[in-house]
PDB file of N, CA and C in Angstrom:
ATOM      1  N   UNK A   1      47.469 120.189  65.306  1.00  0.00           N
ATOM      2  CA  UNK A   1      47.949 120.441  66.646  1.00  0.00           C
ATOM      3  C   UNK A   1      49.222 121.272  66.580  1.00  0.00           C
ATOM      4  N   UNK A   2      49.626 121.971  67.205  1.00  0.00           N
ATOM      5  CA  UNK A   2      50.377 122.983  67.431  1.00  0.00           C
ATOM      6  C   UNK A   2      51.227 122.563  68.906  1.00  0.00           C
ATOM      7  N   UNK A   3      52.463 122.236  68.609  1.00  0.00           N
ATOM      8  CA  UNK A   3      53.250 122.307  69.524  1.00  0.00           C
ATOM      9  C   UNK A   3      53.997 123.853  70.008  1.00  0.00           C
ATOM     10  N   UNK A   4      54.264 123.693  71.608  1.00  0.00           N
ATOM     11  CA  UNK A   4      54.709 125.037  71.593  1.00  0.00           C
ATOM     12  C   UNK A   4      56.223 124.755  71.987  1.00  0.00           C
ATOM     13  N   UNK A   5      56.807 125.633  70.881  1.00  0.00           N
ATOM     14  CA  UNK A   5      58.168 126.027  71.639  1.00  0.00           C
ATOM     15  C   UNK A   5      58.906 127.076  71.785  1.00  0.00           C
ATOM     16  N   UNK A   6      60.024 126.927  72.947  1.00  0.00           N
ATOM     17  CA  UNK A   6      60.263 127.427  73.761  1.00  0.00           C
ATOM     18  C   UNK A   6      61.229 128.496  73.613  1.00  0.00           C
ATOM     19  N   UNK A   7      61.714 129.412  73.326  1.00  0.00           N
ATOM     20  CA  UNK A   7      62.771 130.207  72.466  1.00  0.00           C
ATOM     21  C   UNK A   7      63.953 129.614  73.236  1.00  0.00           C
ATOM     22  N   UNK A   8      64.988 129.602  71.651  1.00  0.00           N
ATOM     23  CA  UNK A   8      66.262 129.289  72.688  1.00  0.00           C
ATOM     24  C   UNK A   8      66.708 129.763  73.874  1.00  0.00           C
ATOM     25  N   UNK A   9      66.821 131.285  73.866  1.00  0.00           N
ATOM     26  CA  UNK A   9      67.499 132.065  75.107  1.00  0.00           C
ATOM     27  C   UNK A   9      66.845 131.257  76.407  1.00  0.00           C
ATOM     28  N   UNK A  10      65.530 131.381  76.403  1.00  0.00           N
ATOM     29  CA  UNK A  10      64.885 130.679  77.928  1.00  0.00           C
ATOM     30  C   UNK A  10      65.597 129.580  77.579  1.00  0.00           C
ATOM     31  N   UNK A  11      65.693 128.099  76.984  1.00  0.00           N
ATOM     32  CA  UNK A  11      65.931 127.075  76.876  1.00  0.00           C
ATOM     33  C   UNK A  11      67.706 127.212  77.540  1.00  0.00           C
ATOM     34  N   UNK A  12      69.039 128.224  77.237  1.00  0.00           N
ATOM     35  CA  UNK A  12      69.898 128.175  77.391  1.00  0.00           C
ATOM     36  C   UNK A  12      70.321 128.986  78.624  1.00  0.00           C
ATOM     37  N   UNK A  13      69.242 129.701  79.334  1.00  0.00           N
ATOM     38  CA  UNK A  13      69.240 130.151  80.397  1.00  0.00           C
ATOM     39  C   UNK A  13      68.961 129.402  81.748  1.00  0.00           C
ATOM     40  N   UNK A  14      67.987 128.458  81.100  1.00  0.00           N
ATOM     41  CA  UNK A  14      67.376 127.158  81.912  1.00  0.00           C
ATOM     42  C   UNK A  14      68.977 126.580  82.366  1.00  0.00           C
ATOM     43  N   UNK A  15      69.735 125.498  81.285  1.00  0.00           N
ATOM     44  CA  UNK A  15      70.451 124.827  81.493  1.00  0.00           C
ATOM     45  C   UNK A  15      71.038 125.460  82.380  1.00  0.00           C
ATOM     46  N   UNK A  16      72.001 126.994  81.389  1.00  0.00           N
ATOM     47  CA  UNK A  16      73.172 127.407  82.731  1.00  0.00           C
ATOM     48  C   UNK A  16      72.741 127.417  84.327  1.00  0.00           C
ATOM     49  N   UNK A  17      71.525 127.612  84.844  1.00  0.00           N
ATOM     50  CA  UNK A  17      70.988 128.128  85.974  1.00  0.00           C
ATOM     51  C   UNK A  17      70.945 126.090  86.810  1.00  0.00           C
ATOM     52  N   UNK A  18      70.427 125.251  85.920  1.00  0.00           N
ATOM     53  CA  UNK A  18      70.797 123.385  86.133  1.00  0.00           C
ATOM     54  C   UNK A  18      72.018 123.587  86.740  1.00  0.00           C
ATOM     55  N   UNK A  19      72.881 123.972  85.564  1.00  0.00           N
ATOM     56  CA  UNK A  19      74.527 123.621  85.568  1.00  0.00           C
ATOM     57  C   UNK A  19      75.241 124.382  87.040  1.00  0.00           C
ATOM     58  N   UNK A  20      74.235 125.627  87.364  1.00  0.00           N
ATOM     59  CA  UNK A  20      75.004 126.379  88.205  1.00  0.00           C
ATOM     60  C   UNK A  20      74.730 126.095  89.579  1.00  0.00           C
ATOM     61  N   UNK A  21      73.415 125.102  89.845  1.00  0.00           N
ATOM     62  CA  UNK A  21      72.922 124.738  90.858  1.00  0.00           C
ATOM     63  C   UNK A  21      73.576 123.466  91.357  1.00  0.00           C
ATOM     64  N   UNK A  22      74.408 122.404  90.443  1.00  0.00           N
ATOM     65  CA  UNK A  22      74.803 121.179  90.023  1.00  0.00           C
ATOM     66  C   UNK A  22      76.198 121.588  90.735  1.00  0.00           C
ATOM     67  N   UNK A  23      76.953 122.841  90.569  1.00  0.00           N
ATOM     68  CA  UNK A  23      78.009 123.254  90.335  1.00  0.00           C
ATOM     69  C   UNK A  23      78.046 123.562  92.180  1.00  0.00           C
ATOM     70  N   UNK A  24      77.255 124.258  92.785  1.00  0.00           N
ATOM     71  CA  UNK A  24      77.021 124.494  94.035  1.00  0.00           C
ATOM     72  C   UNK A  24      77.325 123.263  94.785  1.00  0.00           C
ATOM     73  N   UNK A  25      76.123 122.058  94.751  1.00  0.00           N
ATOM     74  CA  UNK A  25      76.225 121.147  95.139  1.00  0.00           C
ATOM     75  C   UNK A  25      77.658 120.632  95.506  1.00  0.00           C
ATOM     76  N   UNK A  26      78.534 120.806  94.269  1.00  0.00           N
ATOM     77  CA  UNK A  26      79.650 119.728  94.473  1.00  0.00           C
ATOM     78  C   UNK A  26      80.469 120.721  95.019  1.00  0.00           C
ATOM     79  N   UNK A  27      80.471 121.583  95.239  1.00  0.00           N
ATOM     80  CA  UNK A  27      81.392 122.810  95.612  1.00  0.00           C
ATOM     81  C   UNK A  27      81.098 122.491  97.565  1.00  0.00           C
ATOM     82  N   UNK A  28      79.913 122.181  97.533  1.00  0.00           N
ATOM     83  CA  UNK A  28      79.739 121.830  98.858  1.00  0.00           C
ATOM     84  C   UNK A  28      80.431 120.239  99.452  1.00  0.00           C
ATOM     85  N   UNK A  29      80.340 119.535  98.510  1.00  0.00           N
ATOM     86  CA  UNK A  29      81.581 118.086  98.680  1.00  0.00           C
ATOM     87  C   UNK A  29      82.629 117.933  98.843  1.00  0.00           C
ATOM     88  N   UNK A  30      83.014 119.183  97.739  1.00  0.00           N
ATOM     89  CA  UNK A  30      84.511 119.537  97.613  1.00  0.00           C
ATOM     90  C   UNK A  30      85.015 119.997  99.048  1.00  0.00           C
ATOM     91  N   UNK A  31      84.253 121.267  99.508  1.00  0.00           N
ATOM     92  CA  UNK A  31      84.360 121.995 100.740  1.00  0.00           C
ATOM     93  C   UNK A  31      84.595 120.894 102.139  1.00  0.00           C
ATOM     94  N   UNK A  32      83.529 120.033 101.915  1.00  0.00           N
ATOM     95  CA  UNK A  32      83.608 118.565 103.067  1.00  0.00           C
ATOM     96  C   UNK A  32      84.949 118.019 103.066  1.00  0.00           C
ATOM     97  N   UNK A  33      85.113 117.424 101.896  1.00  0.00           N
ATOM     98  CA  UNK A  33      86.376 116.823 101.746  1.00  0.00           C
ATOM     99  C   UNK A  33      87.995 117.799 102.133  1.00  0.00           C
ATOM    100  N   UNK A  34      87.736 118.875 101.558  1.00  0.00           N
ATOM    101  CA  UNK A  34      88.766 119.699 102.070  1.00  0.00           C
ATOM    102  C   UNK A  34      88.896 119.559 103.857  1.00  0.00           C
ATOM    103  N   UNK A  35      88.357 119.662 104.108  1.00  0.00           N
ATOM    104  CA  UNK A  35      87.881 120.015 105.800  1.00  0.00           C
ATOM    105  C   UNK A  35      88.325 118.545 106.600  1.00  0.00           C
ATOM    106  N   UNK A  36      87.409 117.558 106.129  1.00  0.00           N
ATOM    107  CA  UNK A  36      88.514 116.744 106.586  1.00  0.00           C
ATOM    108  C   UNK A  36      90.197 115.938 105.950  1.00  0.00           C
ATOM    109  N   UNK A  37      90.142 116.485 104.960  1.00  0.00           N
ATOM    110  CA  UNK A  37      92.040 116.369 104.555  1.00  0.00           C
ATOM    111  C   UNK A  37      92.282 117.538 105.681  1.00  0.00           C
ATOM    112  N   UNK A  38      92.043 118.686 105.733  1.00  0.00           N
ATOM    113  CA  UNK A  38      92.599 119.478 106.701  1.00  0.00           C
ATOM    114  C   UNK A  38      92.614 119.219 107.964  1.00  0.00           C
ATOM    115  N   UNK A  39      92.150 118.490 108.759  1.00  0.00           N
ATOM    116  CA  UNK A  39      91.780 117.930 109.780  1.00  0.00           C
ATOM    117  C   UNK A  39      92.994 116.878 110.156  1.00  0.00           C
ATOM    118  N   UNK A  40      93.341 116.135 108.966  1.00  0.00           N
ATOM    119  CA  UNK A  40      94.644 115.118 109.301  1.00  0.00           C
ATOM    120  C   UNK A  40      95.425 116.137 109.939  1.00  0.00           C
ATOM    121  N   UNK A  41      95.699 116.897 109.053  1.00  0.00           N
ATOM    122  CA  UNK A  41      96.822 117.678 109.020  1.00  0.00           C
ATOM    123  C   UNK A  41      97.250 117.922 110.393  1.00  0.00           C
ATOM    124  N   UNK A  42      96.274 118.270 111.533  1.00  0.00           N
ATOM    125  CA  UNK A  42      96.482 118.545 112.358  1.00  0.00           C
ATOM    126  C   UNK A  42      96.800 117.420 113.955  1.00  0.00           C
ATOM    127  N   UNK A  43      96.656 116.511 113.047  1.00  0.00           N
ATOM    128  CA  UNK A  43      96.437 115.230 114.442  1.00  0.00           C
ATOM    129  C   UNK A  43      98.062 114.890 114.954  1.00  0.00           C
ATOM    130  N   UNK A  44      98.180 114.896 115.781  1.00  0.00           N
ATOM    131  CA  UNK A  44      99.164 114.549 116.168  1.00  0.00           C
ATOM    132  C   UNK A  44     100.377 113.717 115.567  1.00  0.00           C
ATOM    133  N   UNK A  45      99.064 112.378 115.009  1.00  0.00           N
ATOM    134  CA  UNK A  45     100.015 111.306 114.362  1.00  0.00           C
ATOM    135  C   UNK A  45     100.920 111.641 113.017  1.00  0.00           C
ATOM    136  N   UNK A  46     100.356 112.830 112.422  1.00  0.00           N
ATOM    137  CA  UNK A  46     100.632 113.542 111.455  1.00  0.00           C
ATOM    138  C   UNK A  46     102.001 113.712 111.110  1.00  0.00           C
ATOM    139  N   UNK A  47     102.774 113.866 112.309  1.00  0.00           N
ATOM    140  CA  UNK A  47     103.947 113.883 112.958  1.00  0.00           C
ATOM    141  C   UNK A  47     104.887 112.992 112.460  1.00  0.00           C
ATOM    142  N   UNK A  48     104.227 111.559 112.776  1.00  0.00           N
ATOM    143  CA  UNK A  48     105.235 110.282 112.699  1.00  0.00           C
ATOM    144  C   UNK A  48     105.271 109.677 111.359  1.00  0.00           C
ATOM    145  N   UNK A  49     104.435 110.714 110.319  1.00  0.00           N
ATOM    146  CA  UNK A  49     104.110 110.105 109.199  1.00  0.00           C
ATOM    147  C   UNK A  49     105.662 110.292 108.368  1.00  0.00           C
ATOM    148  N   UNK A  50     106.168 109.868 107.254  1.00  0.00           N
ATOM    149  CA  UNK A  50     107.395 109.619 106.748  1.00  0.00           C
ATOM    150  C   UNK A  50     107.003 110.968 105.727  1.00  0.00           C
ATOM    151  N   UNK A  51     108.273 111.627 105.695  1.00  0.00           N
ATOM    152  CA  UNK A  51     108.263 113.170 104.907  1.00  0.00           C
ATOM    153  C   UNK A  51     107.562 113.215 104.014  1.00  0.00           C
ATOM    154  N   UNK A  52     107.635 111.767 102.961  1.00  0.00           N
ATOM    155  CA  UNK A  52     107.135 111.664 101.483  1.00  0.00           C
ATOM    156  C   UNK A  52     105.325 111.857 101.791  1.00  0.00           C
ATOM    157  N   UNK A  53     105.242 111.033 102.600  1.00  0.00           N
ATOM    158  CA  UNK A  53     103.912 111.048 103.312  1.00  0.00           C
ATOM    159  C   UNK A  53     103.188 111.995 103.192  1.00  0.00           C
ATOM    160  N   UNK A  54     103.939 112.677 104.529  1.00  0.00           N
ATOM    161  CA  UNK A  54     103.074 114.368 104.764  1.00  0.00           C
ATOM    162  C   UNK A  54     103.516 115.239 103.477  1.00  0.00           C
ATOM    163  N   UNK A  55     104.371 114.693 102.368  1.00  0.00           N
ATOM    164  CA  UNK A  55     104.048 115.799 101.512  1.00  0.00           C
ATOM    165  C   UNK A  55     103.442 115.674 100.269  1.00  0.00           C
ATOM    166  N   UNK A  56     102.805 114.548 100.223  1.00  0.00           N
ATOM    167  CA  UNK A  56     101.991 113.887  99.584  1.00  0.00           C
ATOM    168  C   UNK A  56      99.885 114.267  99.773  1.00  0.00           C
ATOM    169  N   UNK A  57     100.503 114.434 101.112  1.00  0.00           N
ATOM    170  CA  UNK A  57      98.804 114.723 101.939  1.00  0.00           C
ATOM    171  C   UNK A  57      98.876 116.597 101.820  1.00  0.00           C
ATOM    172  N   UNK A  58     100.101 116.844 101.368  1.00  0.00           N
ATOM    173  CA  UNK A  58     100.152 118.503 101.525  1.00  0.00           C
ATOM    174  C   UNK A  58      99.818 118.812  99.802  1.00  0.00           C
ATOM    175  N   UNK A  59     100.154 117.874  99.050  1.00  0.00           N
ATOM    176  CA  UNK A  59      99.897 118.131  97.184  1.00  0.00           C
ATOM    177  C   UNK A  59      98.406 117.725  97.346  1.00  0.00           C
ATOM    178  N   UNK A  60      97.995 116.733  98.013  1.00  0.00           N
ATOM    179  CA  UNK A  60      96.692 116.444  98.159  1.00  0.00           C
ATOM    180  C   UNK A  60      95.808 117.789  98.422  1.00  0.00           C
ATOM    181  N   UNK A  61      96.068 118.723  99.465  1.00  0.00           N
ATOM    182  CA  UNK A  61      95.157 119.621  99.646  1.00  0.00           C
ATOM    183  C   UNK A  61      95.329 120.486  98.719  1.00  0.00           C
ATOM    184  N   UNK A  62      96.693 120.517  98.143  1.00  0.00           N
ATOM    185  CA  UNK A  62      96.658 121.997  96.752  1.00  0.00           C
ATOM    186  C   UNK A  62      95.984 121.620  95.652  1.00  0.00           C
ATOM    187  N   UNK A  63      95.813 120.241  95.498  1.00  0.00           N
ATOM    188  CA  UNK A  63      95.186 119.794  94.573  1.00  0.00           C
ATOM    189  C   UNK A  63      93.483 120.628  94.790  1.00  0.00           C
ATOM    190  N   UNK A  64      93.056 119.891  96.253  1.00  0.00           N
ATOM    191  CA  UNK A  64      91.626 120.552  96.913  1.00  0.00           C
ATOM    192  C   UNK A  64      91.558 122.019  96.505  1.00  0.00           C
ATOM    193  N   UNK A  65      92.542 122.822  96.861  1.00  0.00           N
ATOM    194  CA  UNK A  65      92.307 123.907  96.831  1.00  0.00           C
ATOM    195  C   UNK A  65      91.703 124.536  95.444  1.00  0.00           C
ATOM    196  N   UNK A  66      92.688 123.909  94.265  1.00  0.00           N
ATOM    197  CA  UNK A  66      92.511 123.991  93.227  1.00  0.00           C
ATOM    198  C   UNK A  66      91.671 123.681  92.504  1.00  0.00           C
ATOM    199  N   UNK A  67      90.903 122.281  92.838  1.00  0.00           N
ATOM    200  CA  UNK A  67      89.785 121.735  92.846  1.00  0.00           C
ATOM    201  C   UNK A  67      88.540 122.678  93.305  1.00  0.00           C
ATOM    202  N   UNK A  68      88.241 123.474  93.936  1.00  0.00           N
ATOM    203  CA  UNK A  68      87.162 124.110  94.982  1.00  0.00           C
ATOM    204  C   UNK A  68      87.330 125.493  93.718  1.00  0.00           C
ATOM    205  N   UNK A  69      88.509 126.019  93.450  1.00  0.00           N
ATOM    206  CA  UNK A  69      88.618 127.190  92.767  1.00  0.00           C
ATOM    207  C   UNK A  69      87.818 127.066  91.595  1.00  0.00           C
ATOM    208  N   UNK A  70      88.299 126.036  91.004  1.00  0.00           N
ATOM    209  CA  UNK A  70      87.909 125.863  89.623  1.00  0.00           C
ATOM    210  C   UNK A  70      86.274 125.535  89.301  1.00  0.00           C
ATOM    211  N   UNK A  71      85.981 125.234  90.770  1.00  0.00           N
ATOM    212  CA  UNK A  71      84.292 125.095  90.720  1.00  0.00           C
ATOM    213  C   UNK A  71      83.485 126.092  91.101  1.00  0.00           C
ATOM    214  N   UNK A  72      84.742 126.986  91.969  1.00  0.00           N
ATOM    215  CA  UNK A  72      83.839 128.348  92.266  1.00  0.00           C
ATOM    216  C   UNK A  72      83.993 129.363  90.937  1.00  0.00           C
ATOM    217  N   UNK A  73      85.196 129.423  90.015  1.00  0.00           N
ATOM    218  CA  UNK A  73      85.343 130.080  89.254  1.00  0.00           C
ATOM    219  C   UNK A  73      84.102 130.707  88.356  1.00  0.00           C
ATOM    220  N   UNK A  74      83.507 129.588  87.603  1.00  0.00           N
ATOM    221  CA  UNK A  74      81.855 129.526  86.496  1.00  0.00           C
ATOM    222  C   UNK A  74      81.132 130.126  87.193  1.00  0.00           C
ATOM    223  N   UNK A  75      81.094 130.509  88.672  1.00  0.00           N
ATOM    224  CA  UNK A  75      79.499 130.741  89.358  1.00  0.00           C
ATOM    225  C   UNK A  75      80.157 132.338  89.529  1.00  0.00           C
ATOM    226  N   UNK A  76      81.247 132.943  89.730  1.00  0.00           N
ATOM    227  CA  UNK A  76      81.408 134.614  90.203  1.00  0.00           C
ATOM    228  C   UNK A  76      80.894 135.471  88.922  1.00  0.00           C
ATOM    229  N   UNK A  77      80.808 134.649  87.729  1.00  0.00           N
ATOM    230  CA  UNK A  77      80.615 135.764  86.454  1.00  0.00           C
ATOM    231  C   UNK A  77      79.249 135.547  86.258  1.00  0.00           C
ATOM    232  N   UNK A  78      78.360 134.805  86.866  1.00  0.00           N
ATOM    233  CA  UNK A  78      76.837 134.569  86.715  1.00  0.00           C
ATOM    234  C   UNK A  78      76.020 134.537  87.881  1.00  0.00           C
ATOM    235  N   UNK A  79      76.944 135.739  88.794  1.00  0.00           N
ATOM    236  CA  UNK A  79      75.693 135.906  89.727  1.00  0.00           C
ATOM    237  C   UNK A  79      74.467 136.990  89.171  1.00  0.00           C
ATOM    238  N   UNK A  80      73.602 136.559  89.811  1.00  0.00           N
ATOM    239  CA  UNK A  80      72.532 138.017  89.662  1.00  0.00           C
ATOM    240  C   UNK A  80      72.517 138.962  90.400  1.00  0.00           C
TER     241      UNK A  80
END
């Protein structure tokens, strides 16, 4: 019996294309979550929150931002 296999390149083309679809997904979570941290930001009560507070919820979104970058980064050099 003769098994068939698969040449690496397809086999490592497979994964990245997994990895890049995997990578989308959470880029879309990330995006959610950003949206509503950004959303506090704007509420009124936002206001009465204690400085440390609101600048705590403001490292929070640079964090997001940074977070979202670093997941969009892998996918701009492997588009088709």
């Amino acid at each position: 019996m003769r098994r068939d296999i698969s040449p690496p390149r397809a086999d490592l083309s497979k994964k990245v294309k997994t990895a890049l679809d995997e990578t989308r997904l959470l880029m879309l979570g990330a995006q959610v979550l950003f949206g509503f941290q950004l959303n506090a930001v704007f509420q009124e009560a936002f206001a009465d929150l204690s400085q440390t507070t609101r600048l705590l919820a403001c490292a929070g979104q640079l964090l997001m931002v940074i977070a979202i970058a670093l997941l969009i980064a892998p996918s701009m050099g492997a588009a088709p």
